[in-house]
Structures are given as C-alpha cells and as structure tokens.
C-alpha atoms as a PDB file:
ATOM      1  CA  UNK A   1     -39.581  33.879 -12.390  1.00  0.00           C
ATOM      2  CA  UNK A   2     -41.090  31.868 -15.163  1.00  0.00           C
ATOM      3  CA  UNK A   3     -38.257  32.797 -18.267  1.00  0.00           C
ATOM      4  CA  UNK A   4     -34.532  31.169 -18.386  1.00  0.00           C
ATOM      5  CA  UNK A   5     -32.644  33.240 -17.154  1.00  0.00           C
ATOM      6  CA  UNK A   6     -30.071  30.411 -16.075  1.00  0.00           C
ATOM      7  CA  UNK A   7     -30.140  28.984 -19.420  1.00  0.00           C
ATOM      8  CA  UNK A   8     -29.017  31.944 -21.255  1.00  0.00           C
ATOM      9  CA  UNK A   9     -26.468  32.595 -18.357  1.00  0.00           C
ATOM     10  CA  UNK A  10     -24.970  29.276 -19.187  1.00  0.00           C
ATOM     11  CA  UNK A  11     -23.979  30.337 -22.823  1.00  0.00           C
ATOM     12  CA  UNK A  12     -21.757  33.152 -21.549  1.00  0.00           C
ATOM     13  CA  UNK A  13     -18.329  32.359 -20.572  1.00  0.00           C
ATOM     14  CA  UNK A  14     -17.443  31.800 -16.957  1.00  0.00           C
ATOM     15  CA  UNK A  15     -15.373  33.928 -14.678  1.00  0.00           C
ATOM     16  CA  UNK A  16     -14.121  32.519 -11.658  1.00  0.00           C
ATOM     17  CA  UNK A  17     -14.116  34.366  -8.419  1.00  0.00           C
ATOM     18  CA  UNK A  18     -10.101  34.350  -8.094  1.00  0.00           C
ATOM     19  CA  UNK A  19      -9.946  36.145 -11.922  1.00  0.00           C
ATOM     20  CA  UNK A  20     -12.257  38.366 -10.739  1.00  0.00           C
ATOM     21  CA  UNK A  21     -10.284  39.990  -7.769  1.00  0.00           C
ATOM     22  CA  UNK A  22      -8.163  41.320 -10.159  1.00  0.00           C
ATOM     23  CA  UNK A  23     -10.885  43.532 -11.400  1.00  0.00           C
ATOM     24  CA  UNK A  24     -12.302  44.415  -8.011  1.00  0.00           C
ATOM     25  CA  UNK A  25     -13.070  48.549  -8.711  1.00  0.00           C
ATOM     26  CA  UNK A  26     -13.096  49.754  -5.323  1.00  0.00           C
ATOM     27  CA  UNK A  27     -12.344  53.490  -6.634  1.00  0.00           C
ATOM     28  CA  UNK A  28     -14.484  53.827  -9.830  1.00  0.00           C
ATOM     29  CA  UNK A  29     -17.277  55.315 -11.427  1.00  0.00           C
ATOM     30  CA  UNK A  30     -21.134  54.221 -11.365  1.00  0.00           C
ATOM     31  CA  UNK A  31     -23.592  54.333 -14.029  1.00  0.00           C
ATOM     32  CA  UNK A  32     -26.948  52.800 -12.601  1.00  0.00           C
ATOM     33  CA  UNK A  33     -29.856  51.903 -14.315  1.00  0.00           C
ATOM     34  CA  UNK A  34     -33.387  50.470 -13.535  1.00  0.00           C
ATOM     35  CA  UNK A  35     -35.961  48.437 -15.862  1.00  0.00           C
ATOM     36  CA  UNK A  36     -38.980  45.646 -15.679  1.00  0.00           C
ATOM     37  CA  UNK A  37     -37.142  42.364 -15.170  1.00  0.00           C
ATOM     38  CA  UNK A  38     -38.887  41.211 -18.052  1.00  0.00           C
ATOM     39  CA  UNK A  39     -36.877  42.520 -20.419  1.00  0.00           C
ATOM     40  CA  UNK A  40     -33.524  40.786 -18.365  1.00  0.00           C
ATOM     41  CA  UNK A  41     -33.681  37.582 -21.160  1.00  0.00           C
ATOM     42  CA  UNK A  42     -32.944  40.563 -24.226  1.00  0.00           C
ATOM     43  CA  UNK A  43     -30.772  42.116 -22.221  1.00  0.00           C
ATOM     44  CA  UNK A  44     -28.708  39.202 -21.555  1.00  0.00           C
ATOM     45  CA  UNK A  45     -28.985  37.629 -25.362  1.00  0.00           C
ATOM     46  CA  UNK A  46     -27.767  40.668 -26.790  1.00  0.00           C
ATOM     47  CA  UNK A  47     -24.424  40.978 -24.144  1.00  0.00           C
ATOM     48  CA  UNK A  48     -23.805  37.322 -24.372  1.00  0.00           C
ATOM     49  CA  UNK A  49     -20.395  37.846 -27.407  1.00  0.00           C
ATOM     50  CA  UNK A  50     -19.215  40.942 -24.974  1.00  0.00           C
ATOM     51  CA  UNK A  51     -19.105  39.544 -21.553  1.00  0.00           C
ATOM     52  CA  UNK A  52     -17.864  36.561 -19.150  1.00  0.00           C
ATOM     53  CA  UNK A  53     -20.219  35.908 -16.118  1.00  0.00           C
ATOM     54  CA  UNK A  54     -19.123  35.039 -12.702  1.00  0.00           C
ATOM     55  CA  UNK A  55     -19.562  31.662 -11.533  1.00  0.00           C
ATOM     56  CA  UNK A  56     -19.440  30.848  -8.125  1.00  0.00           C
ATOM     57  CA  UNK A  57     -20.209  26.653  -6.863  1.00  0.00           C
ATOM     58  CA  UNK A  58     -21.330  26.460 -10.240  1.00  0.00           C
ATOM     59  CA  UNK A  59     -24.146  29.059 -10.129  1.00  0.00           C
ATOM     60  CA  UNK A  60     -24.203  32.492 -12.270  1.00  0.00           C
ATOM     61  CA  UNK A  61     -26.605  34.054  -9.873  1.00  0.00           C
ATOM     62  CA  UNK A  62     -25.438  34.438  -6.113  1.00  0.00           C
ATOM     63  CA  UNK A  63     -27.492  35.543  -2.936  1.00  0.00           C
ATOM     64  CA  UNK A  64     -26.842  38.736  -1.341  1.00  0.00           C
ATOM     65  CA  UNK A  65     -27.684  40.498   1.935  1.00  0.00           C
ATOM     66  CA  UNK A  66     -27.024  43.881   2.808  1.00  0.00           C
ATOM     67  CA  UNK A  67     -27.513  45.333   6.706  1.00  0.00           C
ATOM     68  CA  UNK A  68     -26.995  49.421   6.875  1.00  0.00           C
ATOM     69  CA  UNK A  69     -26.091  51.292   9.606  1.00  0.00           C
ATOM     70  CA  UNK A  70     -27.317  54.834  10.224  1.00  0.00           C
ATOM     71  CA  UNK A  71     -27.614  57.327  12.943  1.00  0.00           C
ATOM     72  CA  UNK A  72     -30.723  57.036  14.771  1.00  0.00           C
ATOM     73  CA  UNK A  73     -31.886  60.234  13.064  1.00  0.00           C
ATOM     74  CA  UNK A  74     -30.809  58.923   9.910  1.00  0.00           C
ATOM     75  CA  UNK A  75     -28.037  61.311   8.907  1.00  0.00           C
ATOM     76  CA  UNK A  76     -26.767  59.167   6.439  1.00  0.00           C
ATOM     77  CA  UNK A  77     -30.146  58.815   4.257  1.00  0.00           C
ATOM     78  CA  UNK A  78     -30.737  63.146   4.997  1.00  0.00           C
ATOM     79  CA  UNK A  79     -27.097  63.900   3.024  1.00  0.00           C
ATOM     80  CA  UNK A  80     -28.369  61.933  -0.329  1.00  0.00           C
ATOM     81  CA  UNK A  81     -32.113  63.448   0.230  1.00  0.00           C
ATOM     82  CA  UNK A  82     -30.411  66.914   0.486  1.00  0.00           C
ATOM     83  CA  UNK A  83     -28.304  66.651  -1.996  1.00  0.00           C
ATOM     84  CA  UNK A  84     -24.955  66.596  -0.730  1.00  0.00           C
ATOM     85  CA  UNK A  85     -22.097  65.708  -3.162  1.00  0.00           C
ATOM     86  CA  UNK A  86     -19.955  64.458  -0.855  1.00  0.00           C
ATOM     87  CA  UNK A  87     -21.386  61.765   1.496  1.00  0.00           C
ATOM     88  CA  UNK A  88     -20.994  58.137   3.082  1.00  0.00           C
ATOM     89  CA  UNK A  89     -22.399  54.827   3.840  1.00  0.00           C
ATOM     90  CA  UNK A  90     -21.644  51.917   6.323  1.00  0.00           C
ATOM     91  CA  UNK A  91     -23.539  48.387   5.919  1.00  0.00           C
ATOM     92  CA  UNK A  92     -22.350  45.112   6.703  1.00  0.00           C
ATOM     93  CA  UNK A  93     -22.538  43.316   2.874  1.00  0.00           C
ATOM     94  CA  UNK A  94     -22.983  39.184   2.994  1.00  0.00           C
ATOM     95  CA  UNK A  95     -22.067  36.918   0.174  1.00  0.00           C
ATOM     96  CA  UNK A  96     -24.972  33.715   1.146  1.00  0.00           C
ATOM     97  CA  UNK A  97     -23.057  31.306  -0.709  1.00  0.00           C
ATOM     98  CA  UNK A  98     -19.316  31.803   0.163  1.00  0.00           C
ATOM     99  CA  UNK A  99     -20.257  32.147   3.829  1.00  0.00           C
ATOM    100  CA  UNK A 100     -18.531  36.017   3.242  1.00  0.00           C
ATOM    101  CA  UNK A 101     -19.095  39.072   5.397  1.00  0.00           C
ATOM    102  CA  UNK A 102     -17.782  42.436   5.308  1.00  0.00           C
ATOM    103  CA  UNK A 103     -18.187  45.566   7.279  1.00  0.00           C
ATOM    104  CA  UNK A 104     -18.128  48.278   4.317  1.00  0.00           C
ATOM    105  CA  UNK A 105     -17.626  52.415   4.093  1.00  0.00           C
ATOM    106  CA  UNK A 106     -18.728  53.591   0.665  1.00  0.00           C
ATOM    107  CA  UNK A 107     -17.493  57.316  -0.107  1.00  0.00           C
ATOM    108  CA  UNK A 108     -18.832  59.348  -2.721  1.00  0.00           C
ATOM    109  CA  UNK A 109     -16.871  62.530  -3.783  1.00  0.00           C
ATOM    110  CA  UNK A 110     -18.290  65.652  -5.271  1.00  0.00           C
ATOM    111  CA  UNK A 111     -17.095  64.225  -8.892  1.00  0.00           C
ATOM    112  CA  UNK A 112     -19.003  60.936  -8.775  1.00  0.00           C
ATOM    113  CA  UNK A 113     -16.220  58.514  -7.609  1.00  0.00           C
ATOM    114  CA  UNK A 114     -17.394  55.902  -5.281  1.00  0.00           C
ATOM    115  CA  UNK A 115     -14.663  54.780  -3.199  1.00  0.00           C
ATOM    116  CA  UNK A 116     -15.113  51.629  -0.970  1.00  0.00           C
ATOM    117  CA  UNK A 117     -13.052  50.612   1.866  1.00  0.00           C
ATOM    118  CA  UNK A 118     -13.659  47.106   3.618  1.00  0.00           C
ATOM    119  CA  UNK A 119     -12.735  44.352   6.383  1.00  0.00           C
ATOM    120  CA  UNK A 120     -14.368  40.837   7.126  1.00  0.00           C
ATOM    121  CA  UNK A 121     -16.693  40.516   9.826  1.00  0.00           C
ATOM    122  CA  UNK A 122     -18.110  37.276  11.523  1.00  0.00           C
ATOM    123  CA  UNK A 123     -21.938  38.954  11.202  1.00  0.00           C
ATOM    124  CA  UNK A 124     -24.185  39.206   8.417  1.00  0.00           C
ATOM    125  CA  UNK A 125     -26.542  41.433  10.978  1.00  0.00           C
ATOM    126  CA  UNK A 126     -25.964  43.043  14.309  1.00  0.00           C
ATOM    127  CA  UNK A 127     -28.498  44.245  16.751  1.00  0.00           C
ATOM    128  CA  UNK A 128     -26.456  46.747  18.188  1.00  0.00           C
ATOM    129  CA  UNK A 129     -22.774  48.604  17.432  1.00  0.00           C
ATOM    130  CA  UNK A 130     -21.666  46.461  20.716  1.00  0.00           C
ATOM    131  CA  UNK A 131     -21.541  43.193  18.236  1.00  0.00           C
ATOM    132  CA  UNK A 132     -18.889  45.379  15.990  1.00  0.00           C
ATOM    133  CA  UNK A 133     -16.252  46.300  19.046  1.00  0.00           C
ATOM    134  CA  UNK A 134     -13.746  44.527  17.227  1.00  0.00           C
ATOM    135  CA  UNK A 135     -14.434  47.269  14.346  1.00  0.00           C
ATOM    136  CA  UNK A 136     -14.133  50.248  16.307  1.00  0.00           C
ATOM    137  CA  UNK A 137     -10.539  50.949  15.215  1.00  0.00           C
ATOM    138  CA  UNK A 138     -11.458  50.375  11.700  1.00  0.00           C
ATOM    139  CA  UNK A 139     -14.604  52.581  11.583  1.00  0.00           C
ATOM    140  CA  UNK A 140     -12.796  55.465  13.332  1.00  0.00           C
ATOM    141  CA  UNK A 141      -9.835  55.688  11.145  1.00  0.00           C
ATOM    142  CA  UNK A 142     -12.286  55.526   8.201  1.00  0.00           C
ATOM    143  CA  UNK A 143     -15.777  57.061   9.068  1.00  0.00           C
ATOM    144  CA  UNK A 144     -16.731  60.603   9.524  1.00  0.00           C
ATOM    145  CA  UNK A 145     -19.251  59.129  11.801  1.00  0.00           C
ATOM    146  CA  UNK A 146     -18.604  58.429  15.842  1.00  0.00           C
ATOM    147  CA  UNK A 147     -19.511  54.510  15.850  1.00  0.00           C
ATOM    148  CA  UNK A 148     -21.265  54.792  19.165  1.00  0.00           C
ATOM    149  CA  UNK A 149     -23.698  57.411  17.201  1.00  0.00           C
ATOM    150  CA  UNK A 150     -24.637  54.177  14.708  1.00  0.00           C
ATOM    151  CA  UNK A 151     -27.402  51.782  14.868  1.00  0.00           C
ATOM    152  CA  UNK A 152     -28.978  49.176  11.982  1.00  0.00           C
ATOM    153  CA  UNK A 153     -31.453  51.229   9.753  1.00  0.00           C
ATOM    154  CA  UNK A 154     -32.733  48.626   7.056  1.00  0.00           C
ATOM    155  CA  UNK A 155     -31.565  45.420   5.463  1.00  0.00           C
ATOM    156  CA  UNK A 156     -32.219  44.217   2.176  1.00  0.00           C
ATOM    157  CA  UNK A 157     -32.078  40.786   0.242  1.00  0.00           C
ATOM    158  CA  UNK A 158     -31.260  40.484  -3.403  1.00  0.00           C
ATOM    159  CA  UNK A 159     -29.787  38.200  -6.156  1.00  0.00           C
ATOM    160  CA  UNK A 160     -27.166  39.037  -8.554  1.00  0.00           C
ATOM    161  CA  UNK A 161     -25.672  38.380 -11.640  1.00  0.00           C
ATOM    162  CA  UNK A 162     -22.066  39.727 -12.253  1.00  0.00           C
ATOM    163  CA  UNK A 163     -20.611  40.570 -15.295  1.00  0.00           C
ATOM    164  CA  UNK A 164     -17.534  41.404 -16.789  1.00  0.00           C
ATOM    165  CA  UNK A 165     -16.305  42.398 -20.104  1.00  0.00           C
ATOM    166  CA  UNK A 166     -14.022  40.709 -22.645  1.00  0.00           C
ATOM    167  CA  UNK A 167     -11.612  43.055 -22.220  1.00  0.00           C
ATOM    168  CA  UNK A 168     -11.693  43.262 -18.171  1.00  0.00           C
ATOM    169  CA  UNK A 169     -12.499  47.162 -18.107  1.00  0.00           C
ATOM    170  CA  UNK A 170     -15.885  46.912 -16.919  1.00  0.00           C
ATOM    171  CA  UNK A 171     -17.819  45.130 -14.666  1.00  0.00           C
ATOM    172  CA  UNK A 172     -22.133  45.033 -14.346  1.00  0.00           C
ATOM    173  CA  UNK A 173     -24.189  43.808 -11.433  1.00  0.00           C
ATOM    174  CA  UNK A 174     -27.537  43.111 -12.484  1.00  0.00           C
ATOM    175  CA  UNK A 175     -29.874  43.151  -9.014  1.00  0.00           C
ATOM    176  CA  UNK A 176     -33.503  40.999  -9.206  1.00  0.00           C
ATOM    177  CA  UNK A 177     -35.679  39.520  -6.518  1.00  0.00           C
ATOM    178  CA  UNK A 178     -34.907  43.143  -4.229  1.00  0.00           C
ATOM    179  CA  UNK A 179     -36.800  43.087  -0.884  1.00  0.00           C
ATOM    180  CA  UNK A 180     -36.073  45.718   2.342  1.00  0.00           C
ATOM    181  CA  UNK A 181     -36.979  45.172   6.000  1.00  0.00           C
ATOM    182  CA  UNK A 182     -36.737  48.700   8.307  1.00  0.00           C
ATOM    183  CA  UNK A 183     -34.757  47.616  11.217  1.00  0.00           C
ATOM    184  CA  UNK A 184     -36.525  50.919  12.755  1.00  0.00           C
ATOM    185  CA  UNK A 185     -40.265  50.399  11.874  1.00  0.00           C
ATOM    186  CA  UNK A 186     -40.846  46.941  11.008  1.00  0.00           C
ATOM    187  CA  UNK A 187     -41.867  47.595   7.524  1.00  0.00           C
ATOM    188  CA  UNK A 188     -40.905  44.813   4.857  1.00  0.00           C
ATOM    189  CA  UNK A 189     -41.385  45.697   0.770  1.00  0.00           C
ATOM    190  CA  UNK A 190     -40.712  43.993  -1.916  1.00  0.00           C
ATOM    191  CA  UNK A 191     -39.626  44.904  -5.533  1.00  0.00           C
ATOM    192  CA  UNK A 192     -39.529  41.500  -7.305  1.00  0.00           C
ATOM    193  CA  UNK A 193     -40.562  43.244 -10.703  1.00  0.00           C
ATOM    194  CA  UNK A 194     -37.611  45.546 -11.262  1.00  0.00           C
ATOM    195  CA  UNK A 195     -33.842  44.964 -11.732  1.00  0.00           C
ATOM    196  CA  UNK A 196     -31.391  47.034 -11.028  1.00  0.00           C
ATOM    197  CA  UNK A 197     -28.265  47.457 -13.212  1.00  0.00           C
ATOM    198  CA  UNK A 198     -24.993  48.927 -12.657  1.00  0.00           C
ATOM    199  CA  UNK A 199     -21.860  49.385 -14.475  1.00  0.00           C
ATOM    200  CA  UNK A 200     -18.966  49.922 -13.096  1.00  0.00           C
ATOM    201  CA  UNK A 201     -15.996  51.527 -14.756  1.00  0.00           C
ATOM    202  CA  UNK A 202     -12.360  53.291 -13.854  1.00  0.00           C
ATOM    203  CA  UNK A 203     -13.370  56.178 -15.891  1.00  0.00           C
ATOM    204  CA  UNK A 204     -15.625  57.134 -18.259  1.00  0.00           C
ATOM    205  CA  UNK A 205     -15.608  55.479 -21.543  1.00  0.00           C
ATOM    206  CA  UNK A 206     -16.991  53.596 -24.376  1.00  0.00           C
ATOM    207  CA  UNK A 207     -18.896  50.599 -23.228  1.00  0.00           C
ATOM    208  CA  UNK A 208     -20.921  48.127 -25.235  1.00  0.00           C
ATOM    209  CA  UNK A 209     -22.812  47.605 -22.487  1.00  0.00           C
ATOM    210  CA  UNK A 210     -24.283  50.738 -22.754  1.00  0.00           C
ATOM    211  CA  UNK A 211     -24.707  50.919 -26.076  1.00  0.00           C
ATOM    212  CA  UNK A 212     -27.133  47.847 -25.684  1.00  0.00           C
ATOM    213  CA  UNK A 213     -29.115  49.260 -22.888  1.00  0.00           C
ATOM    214  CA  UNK A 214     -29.663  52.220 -25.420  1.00  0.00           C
ATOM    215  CA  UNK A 215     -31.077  50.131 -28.129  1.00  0.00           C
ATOM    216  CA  UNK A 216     -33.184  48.533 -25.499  1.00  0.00           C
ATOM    217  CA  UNK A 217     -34.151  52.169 -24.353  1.00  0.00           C
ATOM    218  CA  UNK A 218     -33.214  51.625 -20.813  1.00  0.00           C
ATOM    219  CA  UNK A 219     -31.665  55.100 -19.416  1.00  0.00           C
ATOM    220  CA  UNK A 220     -29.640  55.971 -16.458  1.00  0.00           C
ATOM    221  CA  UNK A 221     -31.395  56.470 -13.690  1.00  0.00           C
ATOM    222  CA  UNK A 222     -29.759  57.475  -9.671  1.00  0.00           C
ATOM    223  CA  UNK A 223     -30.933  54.396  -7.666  1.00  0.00           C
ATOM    224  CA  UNK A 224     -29.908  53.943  -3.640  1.00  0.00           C
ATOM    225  CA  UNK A 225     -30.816  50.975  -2.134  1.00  0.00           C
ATOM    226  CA  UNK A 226     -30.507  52.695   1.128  1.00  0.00           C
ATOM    227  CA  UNK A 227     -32.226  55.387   0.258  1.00  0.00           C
ATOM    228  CA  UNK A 228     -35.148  54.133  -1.721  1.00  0.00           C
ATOM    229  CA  UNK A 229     -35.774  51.127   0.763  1.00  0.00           C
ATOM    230  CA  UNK A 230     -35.974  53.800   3.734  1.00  0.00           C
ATOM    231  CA  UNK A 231     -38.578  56.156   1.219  1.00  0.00           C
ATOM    232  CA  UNK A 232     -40.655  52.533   0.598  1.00  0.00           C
ATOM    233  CA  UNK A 233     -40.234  51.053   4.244  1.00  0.00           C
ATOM    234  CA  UNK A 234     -40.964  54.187   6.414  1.00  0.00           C
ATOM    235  CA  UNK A 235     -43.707  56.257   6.270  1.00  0.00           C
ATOM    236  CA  UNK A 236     -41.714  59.292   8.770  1.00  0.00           C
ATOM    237  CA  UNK A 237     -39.105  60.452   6.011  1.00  0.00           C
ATOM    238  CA  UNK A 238     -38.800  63.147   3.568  1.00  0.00           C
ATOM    239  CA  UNK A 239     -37.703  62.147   0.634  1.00  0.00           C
ATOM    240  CA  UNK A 240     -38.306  65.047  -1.829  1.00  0.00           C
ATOM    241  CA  UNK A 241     -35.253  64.543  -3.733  1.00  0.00           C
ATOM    242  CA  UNK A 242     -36.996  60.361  -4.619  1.00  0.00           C
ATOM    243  CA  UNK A 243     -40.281  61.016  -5.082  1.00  0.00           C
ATOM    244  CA  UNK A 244     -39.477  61.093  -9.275  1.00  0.00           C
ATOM    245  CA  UNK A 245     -38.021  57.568  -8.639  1.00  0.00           C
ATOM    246  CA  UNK A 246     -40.396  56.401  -6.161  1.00  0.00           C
ATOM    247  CA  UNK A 247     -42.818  57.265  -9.541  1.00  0.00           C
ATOM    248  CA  UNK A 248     -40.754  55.373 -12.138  1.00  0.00           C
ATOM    249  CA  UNK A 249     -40.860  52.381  -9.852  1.00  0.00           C
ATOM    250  CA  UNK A 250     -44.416  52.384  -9.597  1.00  0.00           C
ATOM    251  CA  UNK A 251     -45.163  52.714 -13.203  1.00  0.00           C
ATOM    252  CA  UNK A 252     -42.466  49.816 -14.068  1.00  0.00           C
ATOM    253  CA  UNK A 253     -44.226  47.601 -11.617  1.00  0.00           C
ATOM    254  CA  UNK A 254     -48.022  48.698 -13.242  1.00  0.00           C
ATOM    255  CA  UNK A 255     -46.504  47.834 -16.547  1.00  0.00           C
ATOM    256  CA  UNK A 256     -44.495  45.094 -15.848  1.00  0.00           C
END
C-alpha cells in the first residue's frame, strides 16, 4: 500500500492496550461503514485532534485472524440472509501479535445491540469441534446452537487500526488488507481495495467521527464478514439479501 498510513498514525496519540480494557464495549451499538482504502490517509488527517490510537509492541496497526464456525448447512449465514433480527455467531478471533485467542458468541437482538461473550482458547483454527472439548461447557451455557452440530465455515485475515476518542465514549476499527478462505469449498478472495469501518458506541449519540465520514461522503452501510466472505467464497449460497453489497463492493474496487 504505497501512501503513509503509519506516518500519519504516528501523529495521533497512543493508547495502550491496558487503558483500553476499560473501554472494551462488549454490549453496544454498531455503525459500519465501507469505502476505497484510498481515501484512509483523509480519513485519518481529519480524526487525528479527536482520537488516541492503540499501540500495541509499538505498532498502530495489528494482525488479525478470524475462524467461524457454522452448521454444516450453514444456519448461521441463512438467519442474516433471511433477515432475522435476532441471531448469533461463533468464531474463534486471534490477535497475531499478542499471541491471543478467543473462542467468541456474538448476539444480535432485534434492537441492534451486539452483545459478545468470550473465553481464551489455545487455537487460532480447529479442524474439527473435537479440538474445542474443553469449550463444550462454555458453548452450551451460551449458544443456541448444539456444539456437536458445528463445524469451521470460513476464515478470514485482516489488519486493523483501533481507535478511540478523546473522551473514551467511542471506539472505531478500521479493517484493510481483508482476505477469506471457505473452510467448505476451498475458495480464497481477496478485498485488498476496501476498508471496512466501524464505530462502536454504548448508545446512540453525537460522534465526530461520523460527522467526518459525512463530509467525506462515506455512508453506513450493513457489512458481515461472515456473511459476505461466504457470498464471495462459495458459489452454492443464496444470498439475496447481499447482492446490493456484493454490487457496492464491486464498483469500489472498479473505481478504486
């Protein structure tokens, strides 16, 4: 990525990863957002007197990798692509750098809370639910689904910058360098020319952040990793309900 991003991360002021667990957000609200990385250099410029970055080793962008699990019919990825409100994910989410793994259940209600419930795990993949016996108590008491109905569905690789705001109401994620792998049909995509932003909030309320992104005319847009990897990665799916993203992500990648 020829444009410096790192050097305009380094006039923002750090956040460690200790201040930051204080500002963790596992029951919030999510605004998401998707635009050409090219534009990531304005956006950062312009958010540089509102927000602290994490730094972790030194580095303001970390390496993430994401493993979800699904039913072998893919229950998980039909709720979203019909609609349901109320629905869940399980993936296994690894921090590269701090050697970090957790087994993770993301709830969504049917008033656009995300709630996230999580334990360490030794794996940053599994080939099979066997690996994650040591789990079972945890994804019983916490999943709607039966664990032995679970298999891996897709993984994905990303970087990510994370933000937080002066006033430690707020955090952003800013996703680049995305790429999925279908544990199911082998299929590997890459989408190194879009980011993917979210903010992250307790509640709804006024956030600089989003002021900028209007000025820079970047609008909210429902994004799923899950789901959109599965609608890029295999060819079997219906996806109805992402076919209007599926489109906005092939005309940012034409223009970008």
């Amino acid at each position: 990525m020829n444009i410096p991003i790192n050097d305009i991360l380094n006039t923002l002021s750090p956040i460690s990863l200790d201040e930051m667990k204080g500002i963790r957000l596992m029951d919030r609200i999510d605004t998401k957002y998707v635009a050409p990385v090219s534009v990531l250099p304005q956006l950062l410029a312009e958010l540089t007197p509102y927000f602290r970055v994490q730094v972790v080793d030194d580095a303001p962008i970390a390496s993430y990798c994401t493993q979800y699990l699904d039913t072998p019919d893919l229950a998980m990825f039909t709720m979203h692509q019909n609609g349901k409100l109320k629905r869940q994910k399980i993936r296994i989410r690894s921090y590269i750098e701090s050697h970090l793994s957790f087994l993770e259940i993301k709830n969504k209600n049917n008033k656009g809370r995300t709630k996230k419930v999580r334990i360490p795990v030794a794996h940053t993949h599994v080939d099979s639910m066997a690996e994650l016996s040591g789990e079972q108590t945890f994804l019983d008491e916490n999943s709607v689904f039966n664990p032995q109905d679970l298999c891996p569905a897709l993984a994905n690789n990303f970087k990510r910058i994370t933000l937080v705001n002066n006033k430690k109401t707020e955090r952003v994620t800013i996703d680049i360098d995305l790429s999925f792998q279908n544990c199911l049909s082998g299929v590997a995509k890459d989408l190194c020319d879009v980011m993917i932003i979210e903010l992250k909030q307790d509640g709804w309320q006024r956030s600089d952040f989003r002021d900028i992104l209007m000025q820079l005319h970047i609008k909210p847009m429902s994004f799923s990793k899950y789901c959109i990897g599965t609608v890029l990665t295999n060819p079997n799916v219906k996806y109805n309900r992402f076919k209007r993203r599926a489109h906005l992500l092939d005309k940012l990648i034409t223009n970008s």
